[in-house]
C-alpha atoms as a PDB file:
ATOM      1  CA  UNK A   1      99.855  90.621  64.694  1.00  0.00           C
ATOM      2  CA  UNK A   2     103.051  90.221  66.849  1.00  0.00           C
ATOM      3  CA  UNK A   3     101.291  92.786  69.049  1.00  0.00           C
ATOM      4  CA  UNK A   4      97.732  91.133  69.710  1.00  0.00           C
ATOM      5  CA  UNK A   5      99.993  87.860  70.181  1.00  0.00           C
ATOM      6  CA  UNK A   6     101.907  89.662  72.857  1.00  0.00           C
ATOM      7  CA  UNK A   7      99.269  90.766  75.171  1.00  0.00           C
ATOM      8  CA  UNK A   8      97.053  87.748  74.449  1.00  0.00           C
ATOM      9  CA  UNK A   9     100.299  85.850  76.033  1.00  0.00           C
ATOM     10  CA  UNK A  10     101.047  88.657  78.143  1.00  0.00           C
ATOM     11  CA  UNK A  11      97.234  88.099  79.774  1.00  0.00           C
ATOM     12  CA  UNK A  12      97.363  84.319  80.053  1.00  0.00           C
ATOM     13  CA  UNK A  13     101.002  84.396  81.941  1.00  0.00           C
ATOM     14  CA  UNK A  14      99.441  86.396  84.699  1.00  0.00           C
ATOM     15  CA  UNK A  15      97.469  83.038  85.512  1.00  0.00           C
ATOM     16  CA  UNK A  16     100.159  80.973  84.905  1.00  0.00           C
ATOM     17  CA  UNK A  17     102.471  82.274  87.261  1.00  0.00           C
ATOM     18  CA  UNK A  18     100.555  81.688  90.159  1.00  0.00           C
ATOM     19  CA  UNK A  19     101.020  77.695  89.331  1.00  0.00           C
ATOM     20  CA  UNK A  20     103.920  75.586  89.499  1.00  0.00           C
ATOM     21  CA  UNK A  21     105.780  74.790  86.782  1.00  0.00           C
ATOM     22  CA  UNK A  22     105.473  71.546  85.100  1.00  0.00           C
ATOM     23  CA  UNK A  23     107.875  68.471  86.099  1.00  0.00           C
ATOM     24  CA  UNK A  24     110.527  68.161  83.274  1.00  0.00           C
ATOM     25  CA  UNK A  25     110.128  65.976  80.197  1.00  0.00           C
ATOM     26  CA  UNK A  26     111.062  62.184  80.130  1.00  0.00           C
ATOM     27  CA  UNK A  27     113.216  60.983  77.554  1.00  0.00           C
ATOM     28  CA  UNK A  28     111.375  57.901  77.760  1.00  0.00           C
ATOM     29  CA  UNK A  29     107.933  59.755  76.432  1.00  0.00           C
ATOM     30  CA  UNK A  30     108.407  58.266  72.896  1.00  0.00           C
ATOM     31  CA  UNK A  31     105.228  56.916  72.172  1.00  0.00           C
ATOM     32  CA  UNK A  32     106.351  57.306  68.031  1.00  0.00           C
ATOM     33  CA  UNK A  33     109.264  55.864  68.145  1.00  0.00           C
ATOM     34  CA  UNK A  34     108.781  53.756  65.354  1.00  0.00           C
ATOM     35  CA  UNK A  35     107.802  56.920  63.268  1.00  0.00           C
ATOM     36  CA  UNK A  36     110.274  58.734  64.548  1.00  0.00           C
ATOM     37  CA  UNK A  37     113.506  56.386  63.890  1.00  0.00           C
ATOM     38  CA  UNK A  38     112.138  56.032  59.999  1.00  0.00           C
ATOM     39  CA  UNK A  39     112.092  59.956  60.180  1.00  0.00           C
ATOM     40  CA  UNK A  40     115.514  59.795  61.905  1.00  0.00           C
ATOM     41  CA  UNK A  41     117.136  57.212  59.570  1.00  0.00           C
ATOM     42  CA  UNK A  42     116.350  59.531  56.583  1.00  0.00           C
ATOM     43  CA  UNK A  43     117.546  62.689  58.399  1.00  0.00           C
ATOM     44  CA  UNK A  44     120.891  60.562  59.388  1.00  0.00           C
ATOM     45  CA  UNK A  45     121.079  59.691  55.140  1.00  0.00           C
ATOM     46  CA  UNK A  46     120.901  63.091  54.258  1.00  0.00           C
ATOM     47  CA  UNK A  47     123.481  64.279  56.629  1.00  0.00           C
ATOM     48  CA  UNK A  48     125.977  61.159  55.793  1.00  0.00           C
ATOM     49  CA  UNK A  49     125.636  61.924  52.074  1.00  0.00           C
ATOM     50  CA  UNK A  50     124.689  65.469  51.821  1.00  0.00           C
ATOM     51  CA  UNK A  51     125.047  67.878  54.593  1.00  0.00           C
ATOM     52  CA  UNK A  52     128.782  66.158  56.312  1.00  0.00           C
ATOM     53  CA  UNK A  53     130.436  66.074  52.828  1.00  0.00           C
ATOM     54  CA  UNK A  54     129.712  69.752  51.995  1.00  0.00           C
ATOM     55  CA  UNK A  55     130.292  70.689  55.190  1.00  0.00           C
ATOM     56  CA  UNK A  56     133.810  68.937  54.805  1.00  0.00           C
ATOM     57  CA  UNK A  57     134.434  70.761  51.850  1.00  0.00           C
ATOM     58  CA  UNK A  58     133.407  74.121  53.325  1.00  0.00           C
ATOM     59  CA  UNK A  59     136.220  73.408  56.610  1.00  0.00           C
ATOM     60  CA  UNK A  60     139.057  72.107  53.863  1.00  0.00           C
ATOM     61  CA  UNK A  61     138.778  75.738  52.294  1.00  0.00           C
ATOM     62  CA  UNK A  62     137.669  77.807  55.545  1.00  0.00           C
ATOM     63  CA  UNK A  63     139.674  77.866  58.598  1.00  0.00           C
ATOM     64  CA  UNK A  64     138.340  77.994  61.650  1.00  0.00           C
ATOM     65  CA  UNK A  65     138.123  81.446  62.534  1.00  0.00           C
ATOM     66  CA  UNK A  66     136.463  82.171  59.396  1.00  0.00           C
ATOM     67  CA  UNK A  67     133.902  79.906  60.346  1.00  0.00           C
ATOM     68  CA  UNK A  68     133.221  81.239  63.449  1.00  0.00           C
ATOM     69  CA  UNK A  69     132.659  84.360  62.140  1.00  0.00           C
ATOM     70  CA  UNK A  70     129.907  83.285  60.036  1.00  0.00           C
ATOM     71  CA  UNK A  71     128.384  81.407  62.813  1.00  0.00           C
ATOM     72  CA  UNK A  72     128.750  84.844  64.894  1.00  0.00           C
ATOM     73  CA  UNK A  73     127.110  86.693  61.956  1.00  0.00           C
ATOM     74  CA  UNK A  74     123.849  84.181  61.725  1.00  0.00           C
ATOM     75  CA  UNK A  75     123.569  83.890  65.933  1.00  0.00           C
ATOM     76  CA  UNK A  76     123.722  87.702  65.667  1.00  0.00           C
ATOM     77  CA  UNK A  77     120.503  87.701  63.469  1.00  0.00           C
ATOM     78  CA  UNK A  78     118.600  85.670  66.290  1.00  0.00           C
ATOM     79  CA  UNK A  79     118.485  89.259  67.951  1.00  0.00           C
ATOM     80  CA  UNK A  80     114.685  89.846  67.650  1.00  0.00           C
ATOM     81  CA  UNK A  81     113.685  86.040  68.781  1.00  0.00           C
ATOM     82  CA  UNK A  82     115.930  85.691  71.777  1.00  0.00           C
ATOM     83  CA  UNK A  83     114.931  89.032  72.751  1.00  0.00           C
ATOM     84  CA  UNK A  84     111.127  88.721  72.138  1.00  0.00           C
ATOM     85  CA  UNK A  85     111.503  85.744  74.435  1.00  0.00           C
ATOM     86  CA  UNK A  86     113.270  87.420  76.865  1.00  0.00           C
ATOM     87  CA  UNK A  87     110.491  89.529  77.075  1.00  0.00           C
ATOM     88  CA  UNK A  88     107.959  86.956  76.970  1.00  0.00           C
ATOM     89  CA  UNK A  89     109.738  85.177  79.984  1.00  0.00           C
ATOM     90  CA  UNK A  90     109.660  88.171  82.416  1.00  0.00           C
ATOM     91  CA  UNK A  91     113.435  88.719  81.958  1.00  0.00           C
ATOM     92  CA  UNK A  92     114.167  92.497  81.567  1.00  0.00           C
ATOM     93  CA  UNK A  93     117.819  92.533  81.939  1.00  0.00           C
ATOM     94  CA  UNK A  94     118.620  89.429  80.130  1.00  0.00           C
ATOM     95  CA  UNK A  95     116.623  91.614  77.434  1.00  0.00           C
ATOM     96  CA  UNK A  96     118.527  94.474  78.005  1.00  0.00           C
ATOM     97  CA  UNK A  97     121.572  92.379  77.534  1.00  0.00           C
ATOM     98  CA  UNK A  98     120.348  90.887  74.572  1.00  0.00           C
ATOM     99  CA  UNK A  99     120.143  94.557  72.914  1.00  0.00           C
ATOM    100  CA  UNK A 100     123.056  96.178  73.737  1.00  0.00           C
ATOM    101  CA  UNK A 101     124.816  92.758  72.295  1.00  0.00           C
ATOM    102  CA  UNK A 102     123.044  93.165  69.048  1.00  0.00           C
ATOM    103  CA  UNK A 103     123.751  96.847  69.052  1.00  0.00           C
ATOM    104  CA  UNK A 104     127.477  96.357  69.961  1.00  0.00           C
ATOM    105  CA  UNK A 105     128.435  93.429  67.393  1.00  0.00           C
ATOM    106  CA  UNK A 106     126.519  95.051  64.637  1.00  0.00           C
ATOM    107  CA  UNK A 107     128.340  97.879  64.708  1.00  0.00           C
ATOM    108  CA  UNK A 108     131.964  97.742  66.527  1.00  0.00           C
ATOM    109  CA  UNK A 109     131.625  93.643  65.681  1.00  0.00           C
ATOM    110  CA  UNK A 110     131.538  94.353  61.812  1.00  0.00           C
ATOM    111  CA  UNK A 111     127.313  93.400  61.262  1.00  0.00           C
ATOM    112  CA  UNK A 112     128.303  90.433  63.651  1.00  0.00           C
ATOM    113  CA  UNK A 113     130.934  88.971  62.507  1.00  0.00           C
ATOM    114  CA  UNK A 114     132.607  89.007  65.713  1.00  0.00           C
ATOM    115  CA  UNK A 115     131.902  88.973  69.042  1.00  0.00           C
ATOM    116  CA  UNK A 116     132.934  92.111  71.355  1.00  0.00           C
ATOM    117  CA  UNK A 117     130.209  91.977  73.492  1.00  0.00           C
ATOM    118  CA  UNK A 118     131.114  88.368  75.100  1.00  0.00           C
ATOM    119  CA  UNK A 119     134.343  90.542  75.632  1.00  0.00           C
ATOM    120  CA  UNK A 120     132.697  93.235  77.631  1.00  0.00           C
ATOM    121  CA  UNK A 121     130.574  91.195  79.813  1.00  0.00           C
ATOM    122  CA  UNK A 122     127.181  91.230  77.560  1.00  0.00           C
ATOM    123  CA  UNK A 123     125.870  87.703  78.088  1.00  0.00           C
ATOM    124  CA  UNK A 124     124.467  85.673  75.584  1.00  0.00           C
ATOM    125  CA  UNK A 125     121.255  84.421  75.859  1.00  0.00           C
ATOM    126  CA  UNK A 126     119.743  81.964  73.908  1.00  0.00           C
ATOM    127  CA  UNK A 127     115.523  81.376  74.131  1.00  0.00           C
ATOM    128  CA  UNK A 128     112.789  80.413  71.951  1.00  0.00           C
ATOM    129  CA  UNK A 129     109.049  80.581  72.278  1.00  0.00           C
ATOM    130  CA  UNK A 130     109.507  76.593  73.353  1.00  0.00           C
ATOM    131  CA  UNK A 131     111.475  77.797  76.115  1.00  0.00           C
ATOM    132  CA  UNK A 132     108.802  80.129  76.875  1.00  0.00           C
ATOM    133  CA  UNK A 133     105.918  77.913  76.838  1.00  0.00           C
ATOM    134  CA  UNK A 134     107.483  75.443  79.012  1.00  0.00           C
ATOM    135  CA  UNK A 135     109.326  78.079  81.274  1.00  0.00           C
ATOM    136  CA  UNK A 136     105.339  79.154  81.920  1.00  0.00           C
ATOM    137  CA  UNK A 137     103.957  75.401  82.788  1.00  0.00           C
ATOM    138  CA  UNK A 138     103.592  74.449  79.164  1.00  0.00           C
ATOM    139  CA  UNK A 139     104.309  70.456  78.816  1.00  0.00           C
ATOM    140  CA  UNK A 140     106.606  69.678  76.229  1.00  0.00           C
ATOM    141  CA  UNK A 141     104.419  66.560  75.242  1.00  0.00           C
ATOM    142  CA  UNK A 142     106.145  63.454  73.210  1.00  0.00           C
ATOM    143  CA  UNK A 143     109.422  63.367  71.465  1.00  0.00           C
ATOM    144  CA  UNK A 144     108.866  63.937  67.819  1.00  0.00           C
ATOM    145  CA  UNK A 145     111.468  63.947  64.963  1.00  0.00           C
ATOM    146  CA  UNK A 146     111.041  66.242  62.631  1.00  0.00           C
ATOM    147  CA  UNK A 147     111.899  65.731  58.887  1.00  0.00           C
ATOM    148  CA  UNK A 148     115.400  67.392  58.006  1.00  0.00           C
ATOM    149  CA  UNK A 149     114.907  69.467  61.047  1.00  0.00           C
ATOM    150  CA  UNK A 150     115.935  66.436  63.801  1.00  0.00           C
ATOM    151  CA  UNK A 151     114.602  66.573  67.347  1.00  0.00           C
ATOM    152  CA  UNK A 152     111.632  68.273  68.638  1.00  0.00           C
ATOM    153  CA  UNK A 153     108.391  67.370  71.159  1.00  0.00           C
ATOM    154  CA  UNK A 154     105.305  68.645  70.463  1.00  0.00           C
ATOM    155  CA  UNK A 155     105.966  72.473  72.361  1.00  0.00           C
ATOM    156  CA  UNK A 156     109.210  73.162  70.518  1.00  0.00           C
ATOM    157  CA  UNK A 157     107.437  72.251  67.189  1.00  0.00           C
ATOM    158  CA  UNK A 158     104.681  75.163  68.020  1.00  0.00           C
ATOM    159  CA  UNK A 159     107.547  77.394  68.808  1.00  0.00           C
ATOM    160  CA  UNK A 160     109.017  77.041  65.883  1.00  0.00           C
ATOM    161  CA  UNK A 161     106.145  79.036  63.746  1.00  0.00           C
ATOM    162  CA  UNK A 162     106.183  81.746  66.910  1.00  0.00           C
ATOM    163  CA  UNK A 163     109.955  82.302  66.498  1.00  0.00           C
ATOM    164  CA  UNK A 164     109.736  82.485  62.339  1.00  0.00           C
ATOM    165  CA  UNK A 165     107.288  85.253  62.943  1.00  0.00           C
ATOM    166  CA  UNK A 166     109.518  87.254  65.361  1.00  0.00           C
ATOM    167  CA  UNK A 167     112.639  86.554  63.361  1.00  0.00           C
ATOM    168  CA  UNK A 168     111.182  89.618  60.949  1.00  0.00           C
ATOM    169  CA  UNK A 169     113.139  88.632  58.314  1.00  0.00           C
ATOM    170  CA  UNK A 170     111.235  87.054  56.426  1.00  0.00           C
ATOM    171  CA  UNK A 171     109.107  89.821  55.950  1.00  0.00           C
ATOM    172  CA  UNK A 172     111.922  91.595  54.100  1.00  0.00           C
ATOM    173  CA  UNK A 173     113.909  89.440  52.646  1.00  0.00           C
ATOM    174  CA  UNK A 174     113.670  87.115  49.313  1.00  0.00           C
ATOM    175  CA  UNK A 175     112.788  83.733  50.454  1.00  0.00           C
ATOM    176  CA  UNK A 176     114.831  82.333  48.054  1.00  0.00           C
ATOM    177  CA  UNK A 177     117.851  84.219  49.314  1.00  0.00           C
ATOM    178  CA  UNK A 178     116.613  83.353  53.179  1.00  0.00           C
ATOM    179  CA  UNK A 179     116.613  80.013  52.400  1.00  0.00           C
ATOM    180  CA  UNK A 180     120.035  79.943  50.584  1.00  0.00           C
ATOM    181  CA  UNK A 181     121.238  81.674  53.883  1.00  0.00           C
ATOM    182  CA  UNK A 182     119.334  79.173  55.875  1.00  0.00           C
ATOM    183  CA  UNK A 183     121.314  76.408  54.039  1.00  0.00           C
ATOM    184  CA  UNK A 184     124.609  77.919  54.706  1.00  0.00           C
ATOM    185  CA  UNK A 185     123.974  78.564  58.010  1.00  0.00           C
ATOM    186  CA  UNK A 186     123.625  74.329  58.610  1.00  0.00           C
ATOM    187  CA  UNK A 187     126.746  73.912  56.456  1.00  0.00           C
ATOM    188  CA  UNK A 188     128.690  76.271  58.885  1.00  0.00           C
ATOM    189  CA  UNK A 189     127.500  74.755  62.187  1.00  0.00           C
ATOM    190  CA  UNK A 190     127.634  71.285  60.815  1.00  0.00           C
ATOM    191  CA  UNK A 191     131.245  72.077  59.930  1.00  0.00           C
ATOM    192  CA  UNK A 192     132.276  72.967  63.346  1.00  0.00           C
ATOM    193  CA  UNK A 193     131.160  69.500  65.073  1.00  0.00           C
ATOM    194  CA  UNK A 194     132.105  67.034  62.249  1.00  0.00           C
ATOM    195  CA  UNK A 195     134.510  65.245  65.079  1.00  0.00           C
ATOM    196  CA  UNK A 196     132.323  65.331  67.573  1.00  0.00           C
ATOM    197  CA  UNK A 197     129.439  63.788  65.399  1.00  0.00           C
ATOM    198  CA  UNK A 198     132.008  61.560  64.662  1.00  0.00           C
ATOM    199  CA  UNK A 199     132.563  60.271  67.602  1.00  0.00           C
ATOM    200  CA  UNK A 200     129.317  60.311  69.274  1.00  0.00           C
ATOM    201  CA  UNK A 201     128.330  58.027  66.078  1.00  0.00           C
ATOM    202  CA  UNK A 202     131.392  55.527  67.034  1.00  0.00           C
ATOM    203  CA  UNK A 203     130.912  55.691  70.601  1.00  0.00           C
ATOM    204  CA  UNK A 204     127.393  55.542  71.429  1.00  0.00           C
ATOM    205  CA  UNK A 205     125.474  51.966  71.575  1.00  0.00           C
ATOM    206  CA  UNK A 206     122.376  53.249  69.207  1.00  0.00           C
ATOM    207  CA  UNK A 207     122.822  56.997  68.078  1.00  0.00           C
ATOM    208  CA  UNK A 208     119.027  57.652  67.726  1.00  0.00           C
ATOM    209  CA  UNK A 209     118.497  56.810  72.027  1.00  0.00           C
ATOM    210  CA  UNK A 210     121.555  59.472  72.138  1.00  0.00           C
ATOM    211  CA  UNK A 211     120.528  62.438  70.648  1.00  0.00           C
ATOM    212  CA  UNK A 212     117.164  61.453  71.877  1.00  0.00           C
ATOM    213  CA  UNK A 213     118.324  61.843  75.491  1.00  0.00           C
ATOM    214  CA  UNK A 214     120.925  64.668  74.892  1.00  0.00           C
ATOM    215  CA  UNK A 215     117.402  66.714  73.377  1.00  0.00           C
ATOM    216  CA  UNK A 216     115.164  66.447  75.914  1.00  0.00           C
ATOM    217  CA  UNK A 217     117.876  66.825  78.829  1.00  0.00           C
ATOM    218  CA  UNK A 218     119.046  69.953  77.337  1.00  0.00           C
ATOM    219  CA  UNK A 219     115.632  71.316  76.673  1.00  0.00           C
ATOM    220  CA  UNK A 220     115.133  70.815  80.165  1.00  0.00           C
ATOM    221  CA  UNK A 221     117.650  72.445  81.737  1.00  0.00           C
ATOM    222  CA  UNK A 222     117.051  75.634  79.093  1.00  0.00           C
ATOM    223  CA  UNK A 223     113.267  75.427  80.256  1.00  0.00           C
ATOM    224  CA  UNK A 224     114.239  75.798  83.878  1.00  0.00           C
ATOM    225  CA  UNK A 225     117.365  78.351  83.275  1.00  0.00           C
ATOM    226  CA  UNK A 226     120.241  75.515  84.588  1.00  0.00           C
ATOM    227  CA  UNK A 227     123.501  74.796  83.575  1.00  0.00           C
ATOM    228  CA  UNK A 228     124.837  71.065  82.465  1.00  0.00           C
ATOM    229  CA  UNK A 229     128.013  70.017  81.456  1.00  0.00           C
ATOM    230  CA  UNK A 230     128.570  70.113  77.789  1.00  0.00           C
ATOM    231  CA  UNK A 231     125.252  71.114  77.196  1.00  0.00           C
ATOM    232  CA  UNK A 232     126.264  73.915  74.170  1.00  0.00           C
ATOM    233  CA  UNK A 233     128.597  71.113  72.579  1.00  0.00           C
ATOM    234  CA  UNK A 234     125.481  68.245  72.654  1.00  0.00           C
ATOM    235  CA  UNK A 235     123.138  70.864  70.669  1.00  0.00           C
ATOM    236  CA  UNK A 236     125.529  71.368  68.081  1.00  0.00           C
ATOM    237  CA  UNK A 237     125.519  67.260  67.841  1.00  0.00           C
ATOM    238  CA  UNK A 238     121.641  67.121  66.539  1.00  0.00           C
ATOM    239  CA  UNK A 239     120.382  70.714  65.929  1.00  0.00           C
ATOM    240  CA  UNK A 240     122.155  73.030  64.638  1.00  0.00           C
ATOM    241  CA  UNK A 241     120.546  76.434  64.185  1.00  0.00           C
ATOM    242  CA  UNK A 242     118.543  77.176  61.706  1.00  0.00           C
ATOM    243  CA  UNK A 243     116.489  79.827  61.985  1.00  0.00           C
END
């Protein structure tokens, strides 16, 4: 399956890339917003009530190195999307990178619990098959919220069946125990931003225009390989990763 979707996207690039690429997405393309801040206000509850109190309790017993780890061990996992992707996107070496990463923090990194290969020069990558369908003239279409998963547009939310498939594990593993893993992964991540979330909740005039913005402009810049300030630390505000 992952084969016949390869070369049917393989065979459809090869037109693509003799067009220019799309102009990047508007934060103001919000034609549901009304939708999307009912979908947003319950996604907010569940964090205030649910997701930041555990993930209190998880940094009150786990310092922050610990943490980290467990964050290394779940980005480590990514491996087969990012590198799919890579793939997808015409990017050899950054694939090559990606490998010799997972190969190097499996094994000297303890299965990925730490991070040697940011130590040896081994870039980390991170792409998605929404990446990929805008980085080939896809447009990312209107700003959607998605329930308990946050921000999306209508190409990211595609993606995000693509990337399941390539993430193979699901194929192997008990769901039940995937999604328990799952869960803990959003605990983890959520535990290493509650200040910032904090803050940006405090500090910002309606929270839902916020992430809004910080979504789309940091889609963009992944979509056309740029670098913005702070872009890694705004994710981590709205999305954490959950694959």
């Amino acid at each position: 399956m992952l084969v016949r979707l390869l070369s049917v996207f393989l065979a459809a690039s090869l037109l693509a890339s003799c067009a220019a690429r799309r102009a990047p997405a508007s934060p103001e393309h919000d034609p549901i917003e009304g939708v999307n801040r009912k979908i947003f206000w319950f996604n907010d509850r569940v964090d205030s009530y649910v997701l930041e109190p555990v993930a209190t309790g998880w940094a009150w017993v786990a310092p922050v190195r610990v943490r980290t780890s467990v964050k290394n061990f779940f980005d480590n996992l990514r491996f087969p999307i990012v590198t799919v992707n890579d793939l997808l996107q015409a990017k050899p070496v950054a694939a090559g990178s990606d490998v010799a990463r997972f190969a190097v923090n499996t094994t000297v990194g303890v299965l990925g619990f730490f991070d040697p290969a940011s130590g040896w020069g081994l870039e980390k990558h991170d792409e998605d098959f929404g990446q990929t369908l805008g980085y080939w003239g896809v447009p990312a279409g209107p700003y959607v919220v998605l329930p308990l998963l946050g921000p999306s547009d209508l190409r990211d939310a595609v993606g995000l069946g693509v990337d399941y498939a390539c993430s193979v594990t699901p194929f192997f593993i008990d769901q039940f125990i995937l999604l328990g893993a799952q869960v803990g992964d959003v605990v983890d991540e959520r535990s290493l931003v509650l200040k910032e979330v904090r803050d940006a909740k405090q500090s910002s005039f309606d929270y839902y225009t916020f992430l809004r913005n910080a979504y789309v402009q940091r889609r963009n810049a992944l979509v056309m390989d740029s670098e913005t300030t702070g872009a890694e630390n705004e994710e981590e505000l709205y999305h954490p990763e959950a694959e």
